[in-house]
Protein backbone atom coordinates (compact mmCIF):
# COMPACT_ATOMS: atom_id res chain seq x y z
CA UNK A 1 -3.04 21.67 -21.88
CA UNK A 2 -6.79 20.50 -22.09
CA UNK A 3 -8.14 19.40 -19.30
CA UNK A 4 -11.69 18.07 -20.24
CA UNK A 5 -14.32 19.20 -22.96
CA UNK A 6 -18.20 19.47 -22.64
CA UNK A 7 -20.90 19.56 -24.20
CA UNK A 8 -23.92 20.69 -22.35
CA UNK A 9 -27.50 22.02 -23.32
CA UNK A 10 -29.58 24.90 -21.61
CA UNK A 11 -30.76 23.18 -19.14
CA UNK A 12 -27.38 22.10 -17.89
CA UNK A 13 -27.44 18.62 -19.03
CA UNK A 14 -24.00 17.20 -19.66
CA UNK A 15 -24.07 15.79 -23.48
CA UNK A 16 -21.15 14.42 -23.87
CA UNK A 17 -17.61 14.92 -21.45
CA UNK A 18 -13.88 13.97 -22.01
CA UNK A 19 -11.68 13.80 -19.45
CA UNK A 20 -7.48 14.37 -20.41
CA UNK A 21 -6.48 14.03 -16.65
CA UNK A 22 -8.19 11.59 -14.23
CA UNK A 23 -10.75 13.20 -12.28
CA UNK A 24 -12.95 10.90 -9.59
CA UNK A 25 -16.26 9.96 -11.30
CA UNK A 26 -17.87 11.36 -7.82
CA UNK A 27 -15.91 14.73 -8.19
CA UNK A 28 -17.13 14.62 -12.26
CA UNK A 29 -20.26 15.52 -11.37
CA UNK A 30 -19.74 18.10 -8.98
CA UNK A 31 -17.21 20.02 -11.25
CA UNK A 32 -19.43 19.72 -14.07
CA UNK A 33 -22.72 20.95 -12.34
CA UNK A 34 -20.16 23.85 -10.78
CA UNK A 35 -18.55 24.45 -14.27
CA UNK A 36 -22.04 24.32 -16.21
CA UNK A 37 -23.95 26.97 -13.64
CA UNK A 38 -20.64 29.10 -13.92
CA UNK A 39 -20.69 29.06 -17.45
CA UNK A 40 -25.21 29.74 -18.06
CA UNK A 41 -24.88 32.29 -15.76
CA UNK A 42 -22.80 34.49 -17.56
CA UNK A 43 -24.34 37.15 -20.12
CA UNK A 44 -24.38 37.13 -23.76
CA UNK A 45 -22.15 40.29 -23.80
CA UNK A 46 -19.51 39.29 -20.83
CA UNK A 47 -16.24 37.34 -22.25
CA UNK A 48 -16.26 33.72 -22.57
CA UNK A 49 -13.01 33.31 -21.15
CA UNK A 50 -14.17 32.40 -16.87
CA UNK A 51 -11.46 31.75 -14.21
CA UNK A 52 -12.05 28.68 -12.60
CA UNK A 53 -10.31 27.34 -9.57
CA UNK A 54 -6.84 26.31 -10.45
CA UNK A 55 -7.64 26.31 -14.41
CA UNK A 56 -9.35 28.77 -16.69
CA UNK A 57 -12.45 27.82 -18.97
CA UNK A 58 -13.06 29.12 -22.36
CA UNK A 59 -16.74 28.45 -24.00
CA UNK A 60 -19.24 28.72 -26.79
CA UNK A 61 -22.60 28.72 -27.43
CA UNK A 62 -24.00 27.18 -30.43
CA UNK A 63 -27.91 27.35 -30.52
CA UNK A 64 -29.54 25.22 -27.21
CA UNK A 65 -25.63 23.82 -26.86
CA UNK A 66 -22.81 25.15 -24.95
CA UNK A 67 -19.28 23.79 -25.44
CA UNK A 68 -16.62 23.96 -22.22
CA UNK A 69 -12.97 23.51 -22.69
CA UNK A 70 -11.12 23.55 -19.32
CA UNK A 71 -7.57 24.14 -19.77
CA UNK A 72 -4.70 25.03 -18.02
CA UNK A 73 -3.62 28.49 -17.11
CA UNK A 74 -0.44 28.26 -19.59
CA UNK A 75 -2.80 27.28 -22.48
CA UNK A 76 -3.59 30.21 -24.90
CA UNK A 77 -7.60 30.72 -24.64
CA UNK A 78 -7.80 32.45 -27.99
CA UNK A 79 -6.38 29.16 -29.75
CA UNK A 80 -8.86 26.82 -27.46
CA UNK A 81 -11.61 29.39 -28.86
CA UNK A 82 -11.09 28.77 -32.84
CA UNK A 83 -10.65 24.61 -31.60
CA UNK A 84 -14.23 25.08 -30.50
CA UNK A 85 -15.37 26.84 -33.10
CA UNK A 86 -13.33 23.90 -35.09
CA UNK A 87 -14.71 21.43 -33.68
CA UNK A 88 -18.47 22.89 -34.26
CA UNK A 89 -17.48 22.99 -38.05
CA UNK A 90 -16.27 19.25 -38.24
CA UNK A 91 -19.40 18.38 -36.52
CA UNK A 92 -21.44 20.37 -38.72
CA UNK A 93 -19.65 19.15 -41.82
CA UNK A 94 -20.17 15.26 -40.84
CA UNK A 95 -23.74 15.70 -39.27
CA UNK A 96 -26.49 16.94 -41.77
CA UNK A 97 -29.04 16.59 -38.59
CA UNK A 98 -29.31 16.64 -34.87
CA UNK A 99 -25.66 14.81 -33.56
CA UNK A 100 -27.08 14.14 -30.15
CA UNK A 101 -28.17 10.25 -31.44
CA UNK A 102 -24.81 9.84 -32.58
CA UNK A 103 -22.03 10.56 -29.67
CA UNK A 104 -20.14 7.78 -29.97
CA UNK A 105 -19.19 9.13 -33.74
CA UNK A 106 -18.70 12.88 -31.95
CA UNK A 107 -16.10 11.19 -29.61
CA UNK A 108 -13.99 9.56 -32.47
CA UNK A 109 -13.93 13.48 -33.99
CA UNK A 110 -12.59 14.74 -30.80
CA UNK A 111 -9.98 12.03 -30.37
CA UNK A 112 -8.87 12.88 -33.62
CA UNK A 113 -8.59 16.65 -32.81
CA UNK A 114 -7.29 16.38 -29.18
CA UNK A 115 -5.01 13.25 -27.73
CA UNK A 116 -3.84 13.37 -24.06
CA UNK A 117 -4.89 17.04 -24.07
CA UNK A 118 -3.43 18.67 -26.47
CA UNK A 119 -4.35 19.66 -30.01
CA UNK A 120 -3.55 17.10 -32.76
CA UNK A 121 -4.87 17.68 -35.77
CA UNK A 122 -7.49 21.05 -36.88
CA UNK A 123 -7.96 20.12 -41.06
CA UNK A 124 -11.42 19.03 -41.12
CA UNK A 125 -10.84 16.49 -44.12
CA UNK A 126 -8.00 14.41 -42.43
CA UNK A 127 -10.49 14.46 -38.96
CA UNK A 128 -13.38 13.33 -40.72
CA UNK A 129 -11.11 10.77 -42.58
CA UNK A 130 -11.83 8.01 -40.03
CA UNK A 131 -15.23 8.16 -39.82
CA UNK A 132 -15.37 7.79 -43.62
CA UNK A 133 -13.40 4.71 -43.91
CA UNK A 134 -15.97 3.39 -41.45
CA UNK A 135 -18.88 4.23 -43.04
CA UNK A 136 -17.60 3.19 -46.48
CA UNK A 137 -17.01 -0.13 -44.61
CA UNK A 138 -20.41 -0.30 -42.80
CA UNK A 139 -22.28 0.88 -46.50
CA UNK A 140 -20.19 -2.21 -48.33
């Protein structure tokens, strides 16, 4: 199961976070500046699969951006790999341009790919589906 997804630049800066289990907004921060310096620290060549405490992350780097899946220690980290890498394709396929002005249209993608932690729905045309009903509606 997924616990939370971010997405955080080089500088550590947390870009956008989803939370599947609830997690104290004063313990949020602390796991995400523990989780981000865990994740930057590592080298280009080492695996991007990390134990983590009670829960394993699995990551990507995409240009400046780094994208963290914490998940549980059942969850297979190969599948939570091509998700990312999913996910990054979605993104790409919606956003021509820089994403970063537009989260709250990232966060309907990834509610359409994960609900309550686990994976819903990978085909990028029925995840982007949504967001083109809405813009069809905001364009008419």
């Amino acid at each position: 199961m997924i616990k939370f997804v971010l997405m955080v630049n080089r500088q550590g800066q947390t870009r956008l976070s989803r939370y599947y289990q609830p997690v104290e907004l004063n313990r949020r921060a602390a796991l995400e500046a523990d989780v981000v310096r865990c994740c930057l620290s590592r080298k280009k060549d080492q695996c991007s699969f990390v134990e983590y405490k009670d829960f394993k992350l699995v990551y990507r780097q995409y240009a400046a951006l780094y994208i963290v899946v914490g998940v549980t220690d059942t969850e297979n980290e190969l599948s939570i790999y091509e998700l990312v890498h999913n996910f990054v394709e979605v993104l790409d396929k919606y956003f021509s341009r820089v994403i970063m002005f537009n989260l709250d249209r990232v966060h309907i993608i990834l509610d359409e790919m994960i609900q309550n932690g686990h994976i819903v729905e990978t085909n990028k045309s029925r995840v982007l589906a949504p967001l083109t009903a809405i813009d069809k509606m905001a364009d008419s």
